[in-house]
Structure formats: C-alpha cells, structure tokens
C-alpha atoms as a PDB file:
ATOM      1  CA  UNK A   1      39.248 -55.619  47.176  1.00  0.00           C
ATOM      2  CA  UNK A   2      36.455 -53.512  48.728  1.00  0.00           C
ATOM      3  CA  UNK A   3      38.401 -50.260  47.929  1.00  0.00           C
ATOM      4  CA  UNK A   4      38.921 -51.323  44.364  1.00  0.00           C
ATOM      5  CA  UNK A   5      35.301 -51.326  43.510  1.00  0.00           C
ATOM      6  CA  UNK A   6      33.731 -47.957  42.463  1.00  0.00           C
ATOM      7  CA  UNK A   7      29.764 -48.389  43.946  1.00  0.00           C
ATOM      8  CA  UNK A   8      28.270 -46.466  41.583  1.00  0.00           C
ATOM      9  CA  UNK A   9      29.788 -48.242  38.459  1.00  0.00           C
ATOM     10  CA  UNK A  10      27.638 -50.313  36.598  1.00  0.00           C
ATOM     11  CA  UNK A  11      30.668 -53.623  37.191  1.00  0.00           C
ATOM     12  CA  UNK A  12      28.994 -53.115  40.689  1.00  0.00           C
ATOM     13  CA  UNK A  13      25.940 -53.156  39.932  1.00  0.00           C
ATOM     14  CA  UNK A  14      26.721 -56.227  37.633  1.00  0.00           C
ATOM     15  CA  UNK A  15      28.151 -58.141  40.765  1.00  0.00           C
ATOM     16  CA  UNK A  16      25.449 -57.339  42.916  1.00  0.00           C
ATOM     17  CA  UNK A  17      23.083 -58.873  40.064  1.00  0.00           C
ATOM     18  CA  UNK A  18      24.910 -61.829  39.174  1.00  0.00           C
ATOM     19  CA  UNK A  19      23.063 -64.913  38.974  1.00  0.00           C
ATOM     20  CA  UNK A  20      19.646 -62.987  39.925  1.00  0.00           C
ATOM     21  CA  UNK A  21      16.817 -61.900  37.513  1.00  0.00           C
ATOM     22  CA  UNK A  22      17.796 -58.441  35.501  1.00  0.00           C
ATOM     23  CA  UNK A  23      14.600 -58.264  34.106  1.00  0.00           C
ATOM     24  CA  UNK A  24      12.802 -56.619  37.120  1.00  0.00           C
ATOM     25  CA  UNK A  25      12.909 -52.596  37.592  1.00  0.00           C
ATOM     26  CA  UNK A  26      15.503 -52.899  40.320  1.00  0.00           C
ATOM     27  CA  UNK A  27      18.697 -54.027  38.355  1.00  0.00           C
ATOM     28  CA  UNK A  28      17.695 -50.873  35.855  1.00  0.00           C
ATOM     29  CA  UNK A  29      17.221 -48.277  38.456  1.00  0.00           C
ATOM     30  CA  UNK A  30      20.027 -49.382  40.612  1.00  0.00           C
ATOM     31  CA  UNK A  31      22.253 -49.019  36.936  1.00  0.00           C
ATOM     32  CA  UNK A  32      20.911 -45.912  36.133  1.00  0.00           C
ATOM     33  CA  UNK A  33      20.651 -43.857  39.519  1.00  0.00           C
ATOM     34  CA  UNK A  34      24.034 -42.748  38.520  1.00  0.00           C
ATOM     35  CA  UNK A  35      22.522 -40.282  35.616  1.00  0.00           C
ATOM     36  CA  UNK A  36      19.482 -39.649  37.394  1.00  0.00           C
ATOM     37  CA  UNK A  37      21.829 -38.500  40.763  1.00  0.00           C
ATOM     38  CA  UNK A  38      23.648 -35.974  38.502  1.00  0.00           C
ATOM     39  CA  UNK A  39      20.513 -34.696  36.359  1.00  0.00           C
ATOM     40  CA  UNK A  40      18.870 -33.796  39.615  1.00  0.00           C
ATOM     41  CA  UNK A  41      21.864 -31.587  40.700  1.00  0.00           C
ATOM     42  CA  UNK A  42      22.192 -29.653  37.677  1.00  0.00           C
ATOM     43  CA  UNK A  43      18.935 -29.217  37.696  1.00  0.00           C
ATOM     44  CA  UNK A  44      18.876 -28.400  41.502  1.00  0.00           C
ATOM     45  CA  UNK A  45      21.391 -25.643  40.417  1.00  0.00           C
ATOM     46  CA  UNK A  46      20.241 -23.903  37.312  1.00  0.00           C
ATOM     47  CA  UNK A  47      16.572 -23.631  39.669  1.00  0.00           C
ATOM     48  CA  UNK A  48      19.108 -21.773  41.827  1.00  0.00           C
ATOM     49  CA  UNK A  49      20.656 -19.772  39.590  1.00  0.00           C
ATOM     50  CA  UNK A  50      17.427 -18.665  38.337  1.00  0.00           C
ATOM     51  CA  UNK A  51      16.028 -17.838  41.380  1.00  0.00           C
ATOM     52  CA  UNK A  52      19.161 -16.007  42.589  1.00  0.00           C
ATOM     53  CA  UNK A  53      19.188 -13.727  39.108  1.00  0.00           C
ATOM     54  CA  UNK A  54      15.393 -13.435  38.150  1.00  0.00           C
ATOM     55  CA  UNK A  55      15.213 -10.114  40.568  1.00  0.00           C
ATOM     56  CA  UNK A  56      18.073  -8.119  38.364  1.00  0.00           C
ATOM     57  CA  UNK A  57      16.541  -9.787  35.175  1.00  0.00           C
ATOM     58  CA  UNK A  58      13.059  -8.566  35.714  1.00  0.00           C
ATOM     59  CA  UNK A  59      14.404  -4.885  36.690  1.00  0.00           C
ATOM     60  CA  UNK A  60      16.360  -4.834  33.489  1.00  0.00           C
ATOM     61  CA  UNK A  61      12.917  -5.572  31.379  1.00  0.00           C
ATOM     62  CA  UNK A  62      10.348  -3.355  32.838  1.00  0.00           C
ATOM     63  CA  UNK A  63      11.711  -0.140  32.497  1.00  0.00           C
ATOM     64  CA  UNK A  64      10.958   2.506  35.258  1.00  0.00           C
ATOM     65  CA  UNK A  65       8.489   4.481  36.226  1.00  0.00           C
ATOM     66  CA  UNK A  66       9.107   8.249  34.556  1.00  0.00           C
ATOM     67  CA  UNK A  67       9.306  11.221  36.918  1.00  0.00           C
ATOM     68  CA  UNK A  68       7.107  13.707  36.802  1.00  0.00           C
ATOM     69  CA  UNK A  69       8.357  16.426  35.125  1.00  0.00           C
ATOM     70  CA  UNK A  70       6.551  20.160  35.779  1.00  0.00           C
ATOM     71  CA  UNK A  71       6.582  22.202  32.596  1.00  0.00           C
ATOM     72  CA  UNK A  72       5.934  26.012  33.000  1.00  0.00           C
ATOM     73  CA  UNK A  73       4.329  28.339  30.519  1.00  0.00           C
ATOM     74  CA  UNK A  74       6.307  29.094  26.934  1.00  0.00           C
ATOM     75  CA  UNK A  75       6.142  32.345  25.668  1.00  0.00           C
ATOM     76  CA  UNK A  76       6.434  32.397  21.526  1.00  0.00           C
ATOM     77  CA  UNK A  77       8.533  35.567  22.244  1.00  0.00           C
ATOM     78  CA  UNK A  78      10.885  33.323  24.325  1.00  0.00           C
ATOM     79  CA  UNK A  79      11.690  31.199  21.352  1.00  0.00           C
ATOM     80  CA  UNK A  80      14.044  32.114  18.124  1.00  0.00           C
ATOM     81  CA  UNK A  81      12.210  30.438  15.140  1.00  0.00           C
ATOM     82  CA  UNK A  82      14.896  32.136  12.827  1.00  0.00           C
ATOM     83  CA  UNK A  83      17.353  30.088  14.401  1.00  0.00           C
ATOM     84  CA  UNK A  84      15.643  26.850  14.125  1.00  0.00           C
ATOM     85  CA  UNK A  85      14.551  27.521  10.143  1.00  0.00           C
ATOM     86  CA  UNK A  86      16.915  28.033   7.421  1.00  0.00           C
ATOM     87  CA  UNK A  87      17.129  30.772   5.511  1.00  0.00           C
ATOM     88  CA  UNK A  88      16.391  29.636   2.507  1.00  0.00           C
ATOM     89  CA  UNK A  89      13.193  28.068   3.843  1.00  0.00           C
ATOM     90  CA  UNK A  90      12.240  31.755   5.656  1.00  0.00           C
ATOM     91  CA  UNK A  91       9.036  32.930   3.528  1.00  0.00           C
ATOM     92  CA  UNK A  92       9.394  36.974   3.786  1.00  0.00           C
ATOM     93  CA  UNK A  93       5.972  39.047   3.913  1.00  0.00           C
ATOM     94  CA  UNK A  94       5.768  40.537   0.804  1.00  0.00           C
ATOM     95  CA  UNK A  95       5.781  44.313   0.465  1.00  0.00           C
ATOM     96  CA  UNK A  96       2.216  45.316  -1.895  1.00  0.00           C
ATOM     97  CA  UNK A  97       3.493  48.647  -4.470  1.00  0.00           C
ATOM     98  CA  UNK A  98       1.427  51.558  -3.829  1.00  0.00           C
ATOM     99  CA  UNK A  99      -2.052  51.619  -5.170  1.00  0.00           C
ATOM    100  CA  UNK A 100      -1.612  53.830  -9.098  1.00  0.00           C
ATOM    101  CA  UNK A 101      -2.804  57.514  -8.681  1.00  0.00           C
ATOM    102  CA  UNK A 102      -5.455  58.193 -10.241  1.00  0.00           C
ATOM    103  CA  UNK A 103      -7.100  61.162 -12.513  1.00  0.00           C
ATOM    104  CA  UNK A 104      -9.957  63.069 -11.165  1.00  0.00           C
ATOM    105  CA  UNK A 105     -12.645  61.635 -13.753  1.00  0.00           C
ATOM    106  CA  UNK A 106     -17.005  62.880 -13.577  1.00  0.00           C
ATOM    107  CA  UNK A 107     -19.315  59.939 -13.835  1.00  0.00           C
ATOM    108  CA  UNK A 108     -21.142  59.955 -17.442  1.00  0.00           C
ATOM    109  CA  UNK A 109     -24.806  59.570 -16.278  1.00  0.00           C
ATOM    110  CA  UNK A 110     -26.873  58.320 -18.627  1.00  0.00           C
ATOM    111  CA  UNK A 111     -30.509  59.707 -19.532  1.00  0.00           C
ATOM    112  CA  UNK A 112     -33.076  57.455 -18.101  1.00  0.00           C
ATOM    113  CA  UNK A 113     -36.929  58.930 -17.688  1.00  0.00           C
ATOM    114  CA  UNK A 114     -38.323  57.940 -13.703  1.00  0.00           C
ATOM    115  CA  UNK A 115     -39.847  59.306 -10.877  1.00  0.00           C
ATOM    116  CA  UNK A 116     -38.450  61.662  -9.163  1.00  0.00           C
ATOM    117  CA  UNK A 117     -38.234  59.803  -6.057  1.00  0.00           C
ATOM    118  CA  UNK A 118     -36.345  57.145  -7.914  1.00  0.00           C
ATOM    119  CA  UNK A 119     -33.698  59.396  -9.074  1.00  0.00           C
ATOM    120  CA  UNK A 120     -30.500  59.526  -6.145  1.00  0.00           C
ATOM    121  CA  UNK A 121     -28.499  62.506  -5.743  1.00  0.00           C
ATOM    122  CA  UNK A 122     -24.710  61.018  -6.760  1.00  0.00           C
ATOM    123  CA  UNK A 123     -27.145  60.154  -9.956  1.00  0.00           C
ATOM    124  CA  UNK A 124     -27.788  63.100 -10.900  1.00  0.00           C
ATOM    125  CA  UNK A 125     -26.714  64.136 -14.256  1.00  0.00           C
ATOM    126  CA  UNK A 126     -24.336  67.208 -14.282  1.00  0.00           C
ATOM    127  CA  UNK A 127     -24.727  70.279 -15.747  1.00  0.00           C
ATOM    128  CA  UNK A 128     -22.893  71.756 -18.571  1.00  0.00           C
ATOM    129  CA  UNK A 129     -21.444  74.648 -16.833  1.00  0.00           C
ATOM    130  CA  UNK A 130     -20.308  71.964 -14.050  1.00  0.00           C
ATOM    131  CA  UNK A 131     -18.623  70.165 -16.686  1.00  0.00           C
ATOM    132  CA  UNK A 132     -17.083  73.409 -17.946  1.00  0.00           C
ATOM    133  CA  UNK A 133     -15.445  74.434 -15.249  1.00  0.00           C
ATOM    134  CA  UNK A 134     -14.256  71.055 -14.024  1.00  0.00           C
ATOM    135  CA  UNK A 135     -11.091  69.795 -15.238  1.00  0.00           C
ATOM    136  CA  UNK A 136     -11.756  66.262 -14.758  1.00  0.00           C
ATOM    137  CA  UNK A 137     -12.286  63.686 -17.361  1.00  0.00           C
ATOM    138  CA  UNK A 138     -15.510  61.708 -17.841  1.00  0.00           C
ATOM    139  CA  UNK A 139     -15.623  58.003 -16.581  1.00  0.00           C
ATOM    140  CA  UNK A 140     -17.739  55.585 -14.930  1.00  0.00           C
ATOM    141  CA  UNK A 141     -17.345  57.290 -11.154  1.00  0.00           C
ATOM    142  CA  UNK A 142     -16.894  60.029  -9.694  1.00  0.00           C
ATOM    143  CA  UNK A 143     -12.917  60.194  -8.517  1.00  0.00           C
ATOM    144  CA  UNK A 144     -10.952  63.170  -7.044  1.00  0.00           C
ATOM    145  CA  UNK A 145      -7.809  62.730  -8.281  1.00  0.00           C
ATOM    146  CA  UNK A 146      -4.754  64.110 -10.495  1.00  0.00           C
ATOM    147  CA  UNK A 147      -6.076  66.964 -12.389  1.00  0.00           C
ATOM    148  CA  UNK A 148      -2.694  67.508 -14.559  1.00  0.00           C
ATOM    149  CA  UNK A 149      -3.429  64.784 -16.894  1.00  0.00           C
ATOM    150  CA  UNK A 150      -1.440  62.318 -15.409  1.00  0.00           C
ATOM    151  CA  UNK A 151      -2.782  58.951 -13.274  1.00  0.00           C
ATOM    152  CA  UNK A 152      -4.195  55.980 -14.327  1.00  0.00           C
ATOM    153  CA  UNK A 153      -8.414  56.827 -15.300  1.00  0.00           C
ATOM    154  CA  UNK A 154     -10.352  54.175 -12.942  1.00  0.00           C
ATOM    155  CA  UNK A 155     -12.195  52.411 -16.248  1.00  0.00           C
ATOM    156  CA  UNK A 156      -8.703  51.126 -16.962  1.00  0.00           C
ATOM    157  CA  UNK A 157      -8.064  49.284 -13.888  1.00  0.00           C
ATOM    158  CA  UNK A 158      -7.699  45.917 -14.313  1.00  0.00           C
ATOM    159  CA  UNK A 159     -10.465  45.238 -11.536  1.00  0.00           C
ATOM    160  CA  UNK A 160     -13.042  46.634 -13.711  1.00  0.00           C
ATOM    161  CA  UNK A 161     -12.610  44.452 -16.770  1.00  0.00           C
ATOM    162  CA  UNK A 162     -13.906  40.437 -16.551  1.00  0.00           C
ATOM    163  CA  UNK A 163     -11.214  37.814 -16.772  1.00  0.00           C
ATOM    164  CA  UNK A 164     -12.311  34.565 -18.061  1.00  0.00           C
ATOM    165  CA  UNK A 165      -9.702  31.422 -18.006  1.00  0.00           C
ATOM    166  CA  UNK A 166      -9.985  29.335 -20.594  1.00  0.00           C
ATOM    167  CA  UNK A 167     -11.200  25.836 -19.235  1.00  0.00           C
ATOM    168  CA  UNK A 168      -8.241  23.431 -17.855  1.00  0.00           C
ATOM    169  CA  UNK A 169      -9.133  20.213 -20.519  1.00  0.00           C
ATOM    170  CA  UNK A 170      -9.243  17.482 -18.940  1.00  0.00           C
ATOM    171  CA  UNK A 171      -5.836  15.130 -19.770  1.00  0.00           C
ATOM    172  CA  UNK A 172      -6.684  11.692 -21.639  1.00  0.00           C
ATOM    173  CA  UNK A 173      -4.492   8.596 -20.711  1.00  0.00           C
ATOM    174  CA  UNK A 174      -3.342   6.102 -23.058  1.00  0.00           C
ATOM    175  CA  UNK A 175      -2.269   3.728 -20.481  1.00  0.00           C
ATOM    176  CA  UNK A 176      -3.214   3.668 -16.876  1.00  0.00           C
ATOM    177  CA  UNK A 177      -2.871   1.449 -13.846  1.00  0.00           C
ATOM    178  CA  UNK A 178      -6.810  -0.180 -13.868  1.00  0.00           C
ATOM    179  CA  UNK A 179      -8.001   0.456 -17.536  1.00  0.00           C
ATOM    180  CA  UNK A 180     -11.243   0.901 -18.048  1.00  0.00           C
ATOM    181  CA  UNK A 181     -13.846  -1.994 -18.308  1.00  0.00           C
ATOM    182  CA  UNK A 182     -17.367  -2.929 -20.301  1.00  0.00           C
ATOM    183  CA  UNK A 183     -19.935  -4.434 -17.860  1.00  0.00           C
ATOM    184  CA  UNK A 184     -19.367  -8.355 -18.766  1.00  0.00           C
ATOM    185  CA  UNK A 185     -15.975  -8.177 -20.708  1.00  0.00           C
ATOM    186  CA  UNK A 186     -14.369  -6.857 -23.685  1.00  0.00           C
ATOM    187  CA  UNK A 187     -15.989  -9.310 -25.847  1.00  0.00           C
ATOM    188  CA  UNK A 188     -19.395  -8.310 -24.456  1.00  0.00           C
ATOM    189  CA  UNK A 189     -18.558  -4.880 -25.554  1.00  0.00           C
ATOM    190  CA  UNK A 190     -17.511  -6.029 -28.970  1.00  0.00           C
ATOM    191  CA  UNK A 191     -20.752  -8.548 -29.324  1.00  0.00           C
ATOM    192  CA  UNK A 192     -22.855  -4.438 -28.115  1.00  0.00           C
ATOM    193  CA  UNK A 193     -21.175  -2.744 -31.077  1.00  0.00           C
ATOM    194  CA  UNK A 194     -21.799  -5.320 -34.025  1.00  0.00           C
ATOM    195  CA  UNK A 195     -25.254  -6.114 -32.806  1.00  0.00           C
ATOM    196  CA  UNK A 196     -26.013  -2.309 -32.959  1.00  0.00           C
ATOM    197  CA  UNK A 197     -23.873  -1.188 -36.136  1.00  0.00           C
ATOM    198  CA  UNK A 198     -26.037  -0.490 -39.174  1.00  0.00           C
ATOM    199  CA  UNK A 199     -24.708  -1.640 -42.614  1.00  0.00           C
ATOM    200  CA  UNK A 200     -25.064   1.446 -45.038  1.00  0.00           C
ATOM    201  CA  UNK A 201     -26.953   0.514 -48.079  1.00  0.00           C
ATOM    202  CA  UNK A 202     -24.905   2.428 -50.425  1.00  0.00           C
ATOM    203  CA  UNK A 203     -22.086   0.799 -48.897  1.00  0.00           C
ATOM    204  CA  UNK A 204     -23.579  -2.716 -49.784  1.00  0.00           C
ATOM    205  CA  UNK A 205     -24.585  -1.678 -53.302  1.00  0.00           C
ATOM    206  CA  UNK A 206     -21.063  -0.600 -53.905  1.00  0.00           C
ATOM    207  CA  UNK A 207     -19.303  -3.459 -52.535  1.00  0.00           C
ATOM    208  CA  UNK A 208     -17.801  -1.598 -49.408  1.00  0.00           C
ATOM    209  CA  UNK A 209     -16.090  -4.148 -46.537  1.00  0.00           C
ATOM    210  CA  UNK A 210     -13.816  -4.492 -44.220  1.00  0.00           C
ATOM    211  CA  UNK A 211     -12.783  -3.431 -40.371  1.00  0.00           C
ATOM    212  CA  UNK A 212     -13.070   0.504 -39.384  1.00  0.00           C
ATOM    213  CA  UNK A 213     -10.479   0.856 -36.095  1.00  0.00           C
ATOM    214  CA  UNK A 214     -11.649   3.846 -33.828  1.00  0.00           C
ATOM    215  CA  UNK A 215     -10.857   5.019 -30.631  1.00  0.00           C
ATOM    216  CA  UNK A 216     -13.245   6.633 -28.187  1.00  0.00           C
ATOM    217  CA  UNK A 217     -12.696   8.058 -24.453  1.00  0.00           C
ATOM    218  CA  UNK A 218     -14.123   6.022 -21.374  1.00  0.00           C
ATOM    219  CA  UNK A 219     -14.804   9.437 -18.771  1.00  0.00           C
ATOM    220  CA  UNK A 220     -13.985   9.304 -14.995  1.00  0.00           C
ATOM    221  CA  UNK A 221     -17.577   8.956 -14.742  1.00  0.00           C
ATOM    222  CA  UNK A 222     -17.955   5.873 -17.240  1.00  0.00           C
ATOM    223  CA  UNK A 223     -19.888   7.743 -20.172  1.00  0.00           C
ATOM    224  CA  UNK A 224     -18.212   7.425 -23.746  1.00  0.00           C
ATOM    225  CA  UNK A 225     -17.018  10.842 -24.784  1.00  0.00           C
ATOM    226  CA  UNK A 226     -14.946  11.838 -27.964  1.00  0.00           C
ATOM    227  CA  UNK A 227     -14.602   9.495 -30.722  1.00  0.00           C
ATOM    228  CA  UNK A 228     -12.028   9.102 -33.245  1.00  0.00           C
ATOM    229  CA  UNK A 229     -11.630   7.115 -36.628  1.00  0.00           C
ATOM    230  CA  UNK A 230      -7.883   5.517 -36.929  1.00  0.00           C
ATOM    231  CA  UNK A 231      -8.502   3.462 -40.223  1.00  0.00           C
ATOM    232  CA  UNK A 232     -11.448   3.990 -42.401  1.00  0.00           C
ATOM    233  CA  UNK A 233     -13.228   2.125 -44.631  1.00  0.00           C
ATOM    234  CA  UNK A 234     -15.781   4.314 -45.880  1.00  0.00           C
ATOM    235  CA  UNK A 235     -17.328   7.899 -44.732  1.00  0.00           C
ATOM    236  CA  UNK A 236     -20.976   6.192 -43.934  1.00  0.00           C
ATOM    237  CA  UNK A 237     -19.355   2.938 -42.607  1.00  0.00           C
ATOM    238  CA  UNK A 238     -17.226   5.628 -40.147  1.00  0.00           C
ATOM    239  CA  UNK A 239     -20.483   7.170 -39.033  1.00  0.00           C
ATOM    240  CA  UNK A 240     -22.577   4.207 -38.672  1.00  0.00           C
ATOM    241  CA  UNK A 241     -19.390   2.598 -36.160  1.00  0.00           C
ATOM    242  CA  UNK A 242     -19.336   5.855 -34.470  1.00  0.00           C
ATOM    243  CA  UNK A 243     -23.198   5.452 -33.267  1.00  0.00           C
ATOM    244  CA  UNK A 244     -22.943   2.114 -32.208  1.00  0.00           C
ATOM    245  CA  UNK A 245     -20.002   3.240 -29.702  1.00  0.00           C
ATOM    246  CA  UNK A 246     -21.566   5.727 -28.704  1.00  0.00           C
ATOM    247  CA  UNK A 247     -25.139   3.588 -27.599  1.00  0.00           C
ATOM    248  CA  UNK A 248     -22.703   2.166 -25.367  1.00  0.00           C
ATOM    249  CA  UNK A 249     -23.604   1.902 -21.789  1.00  0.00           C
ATOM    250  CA  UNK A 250     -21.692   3.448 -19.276  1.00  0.00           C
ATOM    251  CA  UNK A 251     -18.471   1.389 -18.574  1.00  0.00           C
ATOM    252  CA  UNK A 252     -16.487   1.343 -15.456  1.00  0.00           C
ATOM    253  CA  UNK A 253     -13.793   4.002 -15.588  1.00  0.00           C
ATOM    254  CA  UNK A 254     -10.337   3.356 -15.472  1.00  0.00           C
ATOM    255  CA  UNK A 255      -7.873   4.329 -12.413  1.00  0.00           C
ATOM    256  CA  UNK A 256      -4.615   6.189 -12.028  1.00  0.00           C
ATOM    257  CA  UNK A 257      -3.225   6.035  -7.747  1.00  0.00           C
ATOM    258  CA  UNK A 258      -6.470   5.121  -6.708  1.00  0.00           C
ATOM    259  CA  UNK A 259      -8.578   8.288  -9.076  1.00  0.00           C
ATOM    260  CA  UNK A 260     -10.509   8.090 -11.590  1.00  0.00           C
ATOM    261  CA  UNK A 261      -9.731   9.450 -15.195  1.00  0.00           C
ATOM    262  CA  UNK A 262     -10.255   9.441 -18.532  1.00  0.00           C
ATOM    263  CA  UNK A 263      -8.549   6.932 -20.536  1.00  0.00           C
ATOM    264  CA  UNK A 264      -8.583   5.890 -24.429  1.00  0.00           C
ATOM    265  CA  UNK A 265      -9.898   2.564 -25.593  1.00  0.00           C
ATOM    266  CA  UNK A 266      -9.637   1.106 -29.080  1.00  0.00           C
ATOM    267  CA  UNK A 267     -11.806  -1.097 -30.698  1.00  0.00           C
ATOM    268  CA  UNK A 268     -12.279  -2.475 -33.921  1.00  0.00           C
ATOM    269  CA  UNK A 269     -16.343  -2.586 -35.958  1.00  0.00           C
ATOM    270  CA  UNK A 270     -16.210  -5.491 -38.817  1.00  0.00           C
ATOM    271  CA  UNK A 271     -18.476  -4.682 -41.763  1.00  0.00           C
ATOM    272  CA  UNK A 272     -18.545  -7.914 -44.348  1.00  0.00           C
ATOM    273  CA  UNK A 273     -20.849  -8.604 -47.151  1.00  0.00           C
ATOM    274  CA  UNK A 274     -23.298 -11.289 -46.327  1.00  0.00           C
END
C-alpha cells in the first residue's frame, strides 16, 4: 500500500489531513512544497548558469584595450595624390599668355607754371629736337618698346581704363517661406493705411470711389521700398494710397532658409463717398 502512494502528491497530503483542520498554514505549505521544491532548483540553476557564463559575456561587451600603434613621419613626396583624385576632378595650373609688346611711346607732359624745386626730372617736358629724332609715339609714360609701329600703345591697356559693374539688383520674392509681417497684424496695417490716406477733393467733387490695389516691397531690413499701382481708380486717389504706404513703419521682413529678403505684399486702400 505504502509503495502505491506518491509522498509528494497532493492525495497524500489529503490523507495525512483527513479529519484535521485545513484551514491552518500547514495543510497549504505541506500541498504546495511540491512547486516551491522545483522553483528553487531552476532557480538554483539559471544562478549557475549565469555565474558560469557572465566572464565570456562581459569580455564579449567591453571591447579591448587598442594597442599602441607608433606612426613615423609622412613625407607629402611619399604619397601619389594623382592616384587617389580623378582626373576629371585634377584642377591644372593655368598657363598666363605672354604680357602684349608694347610700342616705345614719350610721355605728353603737360605745361604747369611751379617752382623749380617742385618740378622732377622724369617731368620734365621734352624738347622738340628730342621729339624729332625719337621715333616713339606720344602717350601717358615713358615706354621703351617696339619702334616699327607695331605693339599694343600702353593708354590702351585695359588696366588703364575704369570698369564699373552695373549694380547686382536685388531679386524680389513673390512668395517666400516666413512672409513678411506689420507690427500687430495685417489688419493693423490695413486700419495704418485708411487712417492715414487723404481723400482728394477733386476726387470728391467729381464723384470718384472705389478700392485702388497696389503692391509695395517689404526690404530685408523692414523699410517699404518700391510701390506699384495694380488697379486704379483715379491718378490723385493712386498718389494719395501711395503716401499712406509709404508712412508705414518698418515691418518685420520676410525669410527665405533662414535670410532675410525682399518680398512683395499687396494690399488694398478703400476710398468711398461719405
């Protein structure tokens, strides 16, 4: 009978229990040292485990310490840059033509009355038998040069004549990523122009109304600059909108990546008969 029974089955600990009182913490422990046996051992052996691989898993993490490594001196001459660059990208030192020759020219010295000690010898003014029997030209120096009438006479050079670029204008956005804005709001802006917009009195008299549309440029620095009619009404009404835009404060400018630029802004000045 003995040898039938398994100890640690909970029919065992049933018999054991049988007629006594199952509410006390012995009947539960006694039934449940079965789980608690086996949750000990596993976690007996995964603490083992652990312990057994946490050497190789801690090498595998830190990484290890880097060997010194002695570097000697480079020599640029011991590299091949050509090699390394395409040839495409190779930028060749460009070869500057000659200078021009140039014709053997007398400097035209102008009459000027001084002091003698004020007067330097290269400024002296040449004689007419010295310009007889010279062959040379007359010019603003003094050159020795080409006396067979060929060569290039030094006034013509091009680095004795001023070069003025015209001035890059500035471009003028439509639309931009931050447009511009009036201190307050548009509608501030548009409460500024109809508080300072004079009616013409002509314009009254003759029965002139209705809404001019203009355009006008907000600067990188905020100012108003040009300003443009796109529907009139009437020559005097145009002018008289055109002022009040341009009493304007300064606004703050619009943006394009971050910079500041110029930008267009419409607006529209009412002018109706009271």
């Amino acid at each position: 009978m003995a040898k039938d029974i398994n100890l640690n089955s909970e029919a065992w600990c049933d018999l054991i229990f049988e007629g006594k009182n199952q509410s006390y913490g012995a009947y539960y422990l006694r039934k449940t040292s079965n789980k608690r046996h086996i949750q000990a051992l596993i976690i007996v052996f995964v603490a083992a485990l652990a312990i057994i691989f946490l050497p190789v898993l801690i090498k595998s993490v830190i990484p290890e310490k880097a060997q010194d490594i002695e570097v000697g001196p480079v020599s640029l001459s011991d590299l091949d840059i050509k090699e390394d660059v395409k040839e495409e990208n190779i930028i060749e030192e460009p070869e500057a033509p000659p200078p021009p020759m140039l014709k053997e020219t007398v400097k035209l010295t102008e009459l000027v009355v001084t002091a003698d000690e004020n007067v330097k010898e290269e400024d002296m003014m040449k004689t007419q038998e010295e310009l007889t029997e010279t062959k040379a030209a007359i010019s603003i120096a003094d050159v020795a040069g080409t006396t067979d009438g060929t060569g290039v006479d030094i006034a013509d050079l091009a680095e004795h004549k001023v070069v003025v670029a015209e001035p890059v204008k500035e471009q003028v956005h439509d639309h931009v990523e931050q447009m511009p804005e009036y201190p307050g709001g548009t509608n501030e802006f548009l409460k500024f122009v109809q508080s300072n917009v004079v009616y013409p009195v002509i314009a009254q008299e003759q029965g002139i109304h209705g809404t001019v549309r203009l355009r006008f440029v907000v600067e990188k620095d905020g100012s108003i600059g040009e300003v443009q009619i796109i529907r009139s009404v009437d020559p005097n009404c145009d002018k008289e909108a055109i002022k009040a835009v341009k009493k304007s404060p300064k606004w703050i400018p619009g943006k394009q990546n971050g910079r500041a630029v110029a930008v267009w802004f419409n607006v529209p000045v009412r002018f109706e008969l009271q």
